[in-house]
Protein backbone atom coordinates (compact mmCIF):
# COMPACT_ATOMS: atom_id res chain seq x y z
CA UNK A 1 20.41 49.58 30.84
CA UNK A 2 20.73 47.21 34.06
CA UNK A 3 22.37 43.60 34.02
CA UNK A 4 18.47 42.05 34.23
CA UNK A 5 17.57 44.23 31.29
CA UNK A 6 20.44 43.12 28.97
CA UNK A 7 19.95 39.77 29.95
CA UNK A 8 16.40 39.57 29.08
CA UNK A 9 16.97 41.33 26.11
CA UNK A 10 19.61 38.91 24.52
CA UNK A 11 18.79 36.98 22.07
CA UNK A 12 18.53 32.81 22.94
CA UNK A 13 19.43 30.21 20.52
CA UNK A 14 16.40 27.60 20.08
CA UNK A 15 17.20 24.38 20.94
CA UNK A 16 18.45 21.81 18.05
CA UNK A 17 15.81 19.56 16.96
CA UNK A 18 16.17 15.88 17.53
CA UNK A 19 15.78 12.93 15.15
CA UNK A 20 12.26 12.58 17.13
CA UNK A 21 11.01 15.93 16.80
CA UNK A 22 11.52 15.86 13.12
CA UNK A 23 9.87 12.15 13.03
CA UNK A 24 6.52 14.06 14.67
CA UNK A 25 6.78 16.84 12.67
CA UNK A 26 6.50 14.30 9.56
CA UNK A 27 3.93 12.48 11.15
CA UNK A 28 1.80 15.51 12.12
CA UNK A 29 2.02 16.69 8.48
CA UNK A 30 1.01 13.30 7.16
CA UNK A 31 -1.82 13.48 9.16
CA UNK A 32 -3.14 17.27 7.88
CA UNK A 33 -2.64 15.60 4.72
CA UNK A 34 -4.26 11.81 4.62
CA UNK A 35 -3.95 12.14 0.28
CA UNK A 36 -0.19 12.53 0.55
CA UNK A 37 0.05 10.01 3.25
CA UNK A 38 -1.84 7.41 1.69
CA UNK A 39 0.06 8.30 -1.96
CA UNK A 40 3.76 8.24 -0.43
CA UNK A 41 2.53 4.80 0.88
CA UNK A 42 1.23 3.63 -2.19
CA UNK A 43 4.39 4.60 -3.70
CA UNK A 44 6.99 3.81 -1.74
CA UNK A 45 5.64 -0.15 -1.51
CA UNK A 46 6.02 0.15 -5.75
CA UNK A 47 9.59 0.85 -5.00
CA UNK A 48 10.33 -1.57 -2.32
CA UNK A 49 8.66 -4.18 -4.64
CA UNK A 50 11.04 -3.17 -7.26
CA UNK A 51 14.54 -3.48 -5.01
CA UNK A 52 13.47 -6.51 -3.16
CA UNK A 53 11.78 -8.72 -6.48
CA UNK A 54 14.51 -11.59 -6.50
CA UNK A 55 13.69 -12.36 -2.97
CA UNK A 56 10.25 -12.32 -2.95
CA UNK A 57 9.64 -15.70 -3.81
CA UNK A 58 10.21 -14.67 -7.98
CA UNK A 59 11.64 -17.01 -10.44
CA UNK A 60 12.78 -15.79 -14.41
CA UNK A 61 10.47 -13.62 -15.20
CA UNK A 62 11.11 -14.70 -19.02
CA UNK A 63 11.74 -18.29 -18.54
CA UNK A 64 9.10 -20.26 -20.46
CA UNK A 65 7.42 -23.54 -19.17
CA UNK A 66 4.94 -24.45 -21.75
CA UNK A 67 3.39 -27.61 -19.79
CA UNK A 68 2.29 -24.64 -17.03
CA UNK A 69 0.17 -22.84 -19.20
CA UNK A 70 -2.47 -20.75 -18.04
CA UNK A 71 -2.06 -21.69 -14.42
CA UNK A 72 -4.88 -20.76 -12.38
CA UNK A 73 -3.85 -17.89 -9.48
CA UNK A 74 -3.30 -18.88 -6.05
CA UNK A 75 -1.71 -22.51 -6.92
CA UNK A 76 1.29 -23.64 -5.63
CA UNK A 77 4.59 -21.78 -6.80
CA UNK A 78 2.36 -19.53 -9.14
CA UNK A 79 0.66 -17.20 -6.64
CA UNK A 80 -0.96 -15.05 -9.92
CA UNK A 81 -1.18 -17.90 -12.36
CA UNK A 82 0.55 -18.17 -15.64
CA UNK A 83 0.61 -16.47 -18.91
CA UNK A 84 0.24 -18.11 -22.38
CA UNK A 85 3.64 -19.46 -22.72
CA UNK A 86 3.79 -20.71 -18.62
CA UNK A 87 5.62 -17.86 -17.25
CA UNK A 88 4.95 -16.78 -13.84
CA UNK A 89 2.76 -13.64 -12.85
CA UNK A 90 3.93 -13.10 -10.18
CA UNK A 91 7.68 -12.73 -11.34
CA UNK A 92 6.38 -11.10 -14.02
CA UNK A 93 4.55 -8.44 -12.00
CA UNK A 94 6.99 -7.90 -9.83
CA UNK A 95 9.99 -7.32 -11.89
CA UNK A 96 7.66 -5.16 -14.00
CA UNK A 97 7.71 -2.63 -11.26
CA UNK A 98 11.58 -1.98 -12.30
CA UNK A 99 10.47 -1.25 -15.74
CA UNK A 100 7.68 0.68 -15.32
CA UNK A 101 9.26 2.79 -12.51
CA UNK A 102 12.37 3.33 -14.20
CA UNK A 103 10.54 4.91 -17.41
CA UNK A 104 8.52 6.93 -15.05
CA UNK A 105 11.13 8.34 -12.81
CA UNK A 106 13.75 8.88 -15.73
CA UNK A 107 11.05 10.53 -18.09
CA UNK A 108 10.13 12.92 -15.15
CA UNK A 109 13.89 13.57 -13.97
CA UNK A 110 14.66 14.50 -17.65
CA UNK A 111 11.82 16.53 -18.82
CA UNK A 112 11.38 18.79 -15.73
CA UNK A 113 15.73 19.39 -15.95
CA UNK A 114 15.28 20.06 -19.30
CA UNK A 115 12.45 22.38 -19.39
CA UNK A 116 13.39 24.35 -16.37
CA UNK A 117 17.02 25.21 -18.29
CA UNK A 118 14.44 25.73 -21.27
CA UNK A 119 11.48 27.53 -19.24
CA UNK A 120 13.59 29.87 -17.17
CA UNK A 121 16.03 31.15 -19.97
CA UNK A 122 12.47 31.61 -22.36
CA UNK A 123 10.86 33.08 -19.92
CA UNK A 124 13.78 35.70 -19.11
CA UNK A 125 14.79 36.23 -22.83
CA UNK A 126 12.57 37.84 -25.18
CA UNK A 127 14.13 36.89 -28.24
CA UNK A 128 15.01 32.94 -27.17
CA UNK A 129 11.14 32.87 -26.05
CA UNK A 130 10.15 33.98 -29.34
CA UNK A 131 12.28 31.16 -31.40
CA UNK A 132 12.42 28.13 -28.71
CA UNK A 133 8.28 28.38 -27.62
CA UNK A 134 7.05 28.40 -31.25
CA UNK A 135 9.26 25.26 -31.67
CA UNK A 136 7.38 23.70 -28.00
CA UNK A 137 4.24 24.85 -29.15
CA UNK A 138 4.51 23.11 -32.37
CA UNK A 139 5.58 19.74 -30.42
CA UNK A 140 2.53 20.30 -27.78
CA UNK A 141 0.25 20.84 -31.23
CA UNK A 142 0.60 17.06 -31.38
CA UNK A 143 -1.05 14.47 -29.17
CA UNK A 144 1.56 13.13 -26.75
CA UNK A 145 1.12 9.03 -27.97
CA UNK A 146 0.96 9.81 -31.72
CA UNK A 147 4.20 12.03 -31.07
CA UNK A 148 5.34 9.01 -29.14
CA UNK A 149 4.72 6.01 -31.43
CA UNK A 150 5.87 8.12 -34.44
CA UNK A 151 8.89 8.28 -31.97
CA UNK A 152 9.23 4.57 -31.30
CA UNK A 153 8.88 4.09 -35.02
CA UNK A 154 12.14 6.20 -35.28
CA UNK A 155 14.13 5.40 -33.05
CA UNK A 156 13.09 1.51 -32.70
CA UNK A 157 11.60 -0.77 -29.07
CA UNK A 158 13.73 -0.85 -26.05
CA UNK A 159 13.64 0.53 -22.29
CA UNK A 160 15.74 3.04 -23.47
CA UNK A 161 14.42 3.92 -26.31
CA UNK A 162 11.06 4.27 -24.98
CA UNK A 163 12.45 6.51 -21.83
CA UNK A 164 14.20 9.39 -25.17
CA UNK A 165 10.41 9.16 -27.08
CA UNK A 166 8.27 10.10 -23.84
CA UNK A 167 10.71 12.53 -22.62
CA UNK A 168 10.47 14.59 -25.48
CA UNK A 169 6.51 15.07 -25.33
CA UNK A 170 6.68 16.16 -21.82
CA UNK A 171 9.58 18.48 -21.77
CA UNK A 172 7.56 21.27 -23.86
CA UNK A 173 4.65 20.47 -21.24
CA UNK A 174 6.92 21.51 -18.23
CA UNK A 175 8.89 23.96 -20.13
CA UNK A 176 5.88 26.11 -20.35
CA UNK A 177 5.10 25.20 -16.97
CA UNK A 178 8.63 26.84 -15.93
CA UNK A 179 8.06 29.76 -18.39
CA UNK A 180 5.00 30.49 -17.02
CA UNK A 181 6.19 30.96 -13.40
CA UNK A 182 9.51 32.91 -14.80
CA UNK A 183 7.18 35.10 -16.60
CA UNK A 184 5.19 36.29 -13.39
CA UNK A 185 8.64 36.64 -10.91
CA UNK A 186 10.59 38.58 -13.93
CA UNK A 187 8.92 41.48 -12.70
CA UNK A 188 9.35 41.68 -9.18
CA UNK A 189 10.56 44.26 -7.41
CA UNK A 190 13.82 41.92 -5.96
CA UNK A 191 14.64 41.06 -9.16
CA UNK A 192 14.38 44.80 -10.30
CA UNK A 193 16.80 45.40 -7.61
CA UNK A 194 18.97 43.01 -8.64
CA UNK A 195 19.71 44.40 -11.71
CA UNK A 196 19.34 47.56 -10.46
CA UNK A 197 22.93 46.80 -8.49
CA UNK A 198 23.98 45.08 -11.56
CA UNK A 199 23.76 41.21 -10.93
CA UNK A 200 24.19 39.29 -13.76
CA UNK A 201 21.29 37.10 -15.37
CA UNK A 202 22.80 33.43 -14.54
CA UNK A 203 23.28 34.89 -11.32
CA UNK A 204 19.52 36.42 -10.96
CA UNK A 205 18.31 32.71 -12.71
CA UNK A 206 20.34 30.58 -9.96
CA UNK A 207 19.92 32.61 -7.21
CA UNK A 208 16.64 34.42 -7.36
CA UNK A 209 14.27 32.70 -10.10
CA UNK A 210 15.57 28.83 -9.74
CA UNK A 211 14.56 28.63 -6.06
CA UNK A 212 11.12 30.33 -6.41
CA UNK A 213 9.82 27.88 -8.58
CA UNK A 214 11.06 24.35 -7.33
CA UNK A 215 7.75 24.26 -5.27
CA UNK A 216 5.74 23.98 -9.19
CA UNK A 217 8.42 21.72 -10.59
CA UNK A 218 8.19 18.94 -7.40
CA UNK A 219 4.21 18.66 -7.97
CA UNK A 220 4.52 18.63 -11.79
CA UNK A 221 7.19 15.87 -11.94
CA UNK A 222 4.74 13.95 -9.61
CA UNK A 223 2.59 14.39 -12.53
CA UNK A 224 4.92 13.25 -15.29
CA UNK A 225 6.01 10.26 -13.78
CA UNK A 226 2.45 9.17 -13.79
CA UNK A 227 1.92 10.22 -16.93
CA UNK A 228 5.14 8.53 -18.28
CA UNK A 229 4.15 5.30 -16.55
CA UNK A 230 1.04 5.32 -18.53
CA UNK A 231 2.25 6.06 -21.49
CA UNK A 232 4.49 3.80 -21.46
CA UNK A 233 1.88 0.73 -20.44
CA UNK A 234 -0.42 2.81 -23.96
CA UNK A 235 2.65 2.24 -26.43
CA UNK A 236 3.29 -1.47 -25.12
CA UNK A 237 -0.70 -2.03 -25.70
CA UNK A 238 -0.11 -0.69 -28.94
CA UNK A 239 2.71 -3.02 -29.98
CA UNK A 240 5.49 0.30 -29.89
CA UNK A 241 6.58 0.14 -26.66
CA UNK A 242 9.97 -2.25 -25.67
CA UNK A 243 10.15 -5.89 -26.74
CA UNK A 244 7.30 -8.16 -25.37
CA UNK A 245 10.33 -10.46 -23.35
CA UNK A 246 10.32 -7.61 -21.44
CA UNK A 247 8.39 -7.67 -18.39
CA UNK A 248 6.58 -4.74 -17.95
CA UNK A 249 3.19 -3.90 -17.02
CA UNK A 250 2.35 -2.59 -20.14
CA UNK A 251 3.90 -5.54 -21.89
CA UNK A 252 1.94 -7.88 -19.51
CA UNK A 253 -1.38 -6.34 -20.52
CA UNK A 254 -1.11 -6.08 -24.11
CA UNK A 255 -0.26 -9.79 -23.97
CA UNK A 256 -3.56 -10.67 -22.28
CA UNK A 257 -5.57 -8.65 -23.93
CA UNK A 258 -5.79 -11.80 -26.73
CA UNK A 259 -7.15 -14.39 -23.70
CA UNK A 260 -9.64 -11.87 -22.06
CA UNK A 261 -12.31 -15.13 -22.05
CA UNK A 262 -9.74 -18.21 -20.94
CA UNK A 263 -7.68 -16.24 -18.55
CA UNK A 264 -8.91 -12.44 -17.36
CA UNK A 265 -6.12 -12.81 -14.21
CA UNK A 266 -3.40 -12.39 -16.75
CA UNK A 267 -4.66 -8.82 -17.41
CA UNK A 268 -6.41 -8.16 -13.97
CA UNK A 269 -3.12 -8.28 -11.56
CA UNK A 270 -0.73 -6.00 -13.94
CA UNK A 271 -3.56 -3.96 -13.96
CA UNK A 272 -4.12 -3.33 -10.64
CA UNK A 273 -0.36 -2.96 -10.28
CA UNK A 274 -0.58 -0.08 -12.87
CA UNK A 275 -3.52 1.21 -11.58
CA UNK A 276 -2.42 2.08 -7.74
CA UNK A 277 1.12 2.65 -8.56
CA UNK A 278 -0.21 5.90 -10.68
CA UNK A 279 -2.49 6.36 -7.87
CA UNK A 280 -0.09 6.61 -5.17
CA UNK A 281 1.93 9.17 -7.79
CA UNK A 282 -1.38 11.19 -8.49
CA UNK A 283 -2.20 11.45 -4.65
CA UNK A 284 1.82 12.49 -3.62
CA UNK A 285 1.07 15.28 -6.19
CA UNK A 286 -2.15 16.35 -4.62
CA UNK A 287 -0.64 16.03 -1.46
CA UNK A 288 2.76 17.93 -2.47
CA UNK A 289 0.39 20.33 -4.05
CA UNK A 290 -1.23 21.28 -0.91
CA UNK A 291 1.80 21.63 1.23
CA UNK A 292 3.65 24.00 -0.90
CA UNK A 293 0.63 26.63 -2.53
CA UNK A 294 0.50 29.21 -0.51
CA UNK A 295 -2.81 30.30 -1.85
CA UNK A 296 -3.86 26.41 -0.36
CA UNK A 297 -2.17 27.47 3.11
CA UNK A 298 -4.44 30.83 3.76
CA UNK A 299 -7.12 29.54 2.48
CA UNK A 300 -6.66 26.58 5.36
């Protein structure tokens, strides 16, 4: 083999991608994928409204001022109006975005590490799947906000209190979730060959199983923050969720559900607040969904 051969035979290293190649890359999969876009959007606003709430033009969220009650919106100093007892929307709104997204993103940070520890030693164990998904399946046999409230009746109303009762009626949901996708890789010829050269089962779980289904577990605790969030705002409509001084939006609509007639903007901004933060989680989901299927990606 000649010099010219060899040369054009050797292998090049591609050139190292700059900060913005990867900034069109993101782009150029934002725009295959308008849901995700518009979702990540939609959700990342809900968390800068949540960092930056004492600077935007918020006052105590709790502080009463009874001669302000029921404050029309778009007045001076109350841009949403005031509640029953004079205290600002606005604030109230805004800080609510701490609660609310706290209780989501904890509930889904817990339940999907908890059932994937769960899922992927059922789903690789004969005899713990047997025992531990009779016990989920009993837990699942209940509706997730009577489960809840029976929960909160337990265990009493605060933040935190609230975050331990809804992250024990998802974790069965995404343990079988993780089970599920165990069961199907179990059998796989790599992981035959594993054992075959006799790797031991953490090590086949970390290094084989765990990475193979991360793509499930991103789009389902998309799906459990949402849920969590609205669970949350159902148990503080109910009267079991945390204390009503506690501005959340769930808090800030059960309060106005008694003044529907004299003042519907108490219940209309927390609402819409609620409404496209779970939106923007729903759509990241979809959008997350798409990306990492691979059934999605032939099929497109």
């Amino acid at each position: 083999m000649n010099k010219n051969q060899t040369s054009t035979s050797a292998w090049v290293k591609p050139p190292d991608l700059t900060i913005k190649d990867r900034v069109n890359d993101l782009l150029a999969l934002l725009k295959r994928h308008p849901n995700m876009a518009v979702g990540l959007s939609i959700f990342l606003f809900a968390v800068l409204i949540a960092i930056f709430a004492p600077v935007l033009w918020t006052s105590d969220p709790s502080m009463p001022a009874p001669l302000e009650r029921f404050t029309g919106p778009w007045t001076t100093g109350h841009w949403f109006g005031t509640d029953n007892i004079g205290r600002d929307i606005w604030s109230r709104a805004l800080y609510g975005s701490r609660i609310s997204l706290t209780v989501g993103v904890s509930v889904a940070v817990i339940a999907i590490s908890a059932g994937t520890i769960i899922g992927i030693t059922a789903g690789y164990s004969h005899k713990f799947d047997m025992v531990v998904m009779r016990f989920m399946d009993g837990l699942m046999s209940i509706p997730s906000i009577i489960l809840a409230i029976a929960l909160m009746a337990l265990l009493g109303g605060s933040v935190q209190n609230v975050i331990i009762a809804l992250s024990i009626t998802e974790i069965p949901i995404a343990t079988r979730v993780v089970r599920s996708a165990v069961l199907s890789l179990r059998e796989r010829t790599y992981i035959e060959a594993s054992r075959s050269i006799g790797a031991t089962t953490p090590r086949i779980m970390i290094r084989h199983i765990l990475p193979n289904i991360v793509a499930p577990l991103i789009v389902h605790a998309t799906y459990v923050a949402s849920a969590a969030v609205l669970l949350e705002a159902y148990l503080s409509f109910l009267g079991a969720g945390p204390p009503e001084e506690i501005p959340s939006w769930g808090n800030m609509v059960a309060g106005a559900k008694d003044y529907l007639s004299r003042a519907p903007y108490m219940i209309i901004f927390p609402g819409l607040f609620l409404t496209f933060t779970v939106l923007g989680m729903s759509l990241s989901g979809d959008g997350l969904r798409d990306i990492l299927d691979p059934k999605i990606k032939r099929r497109s």
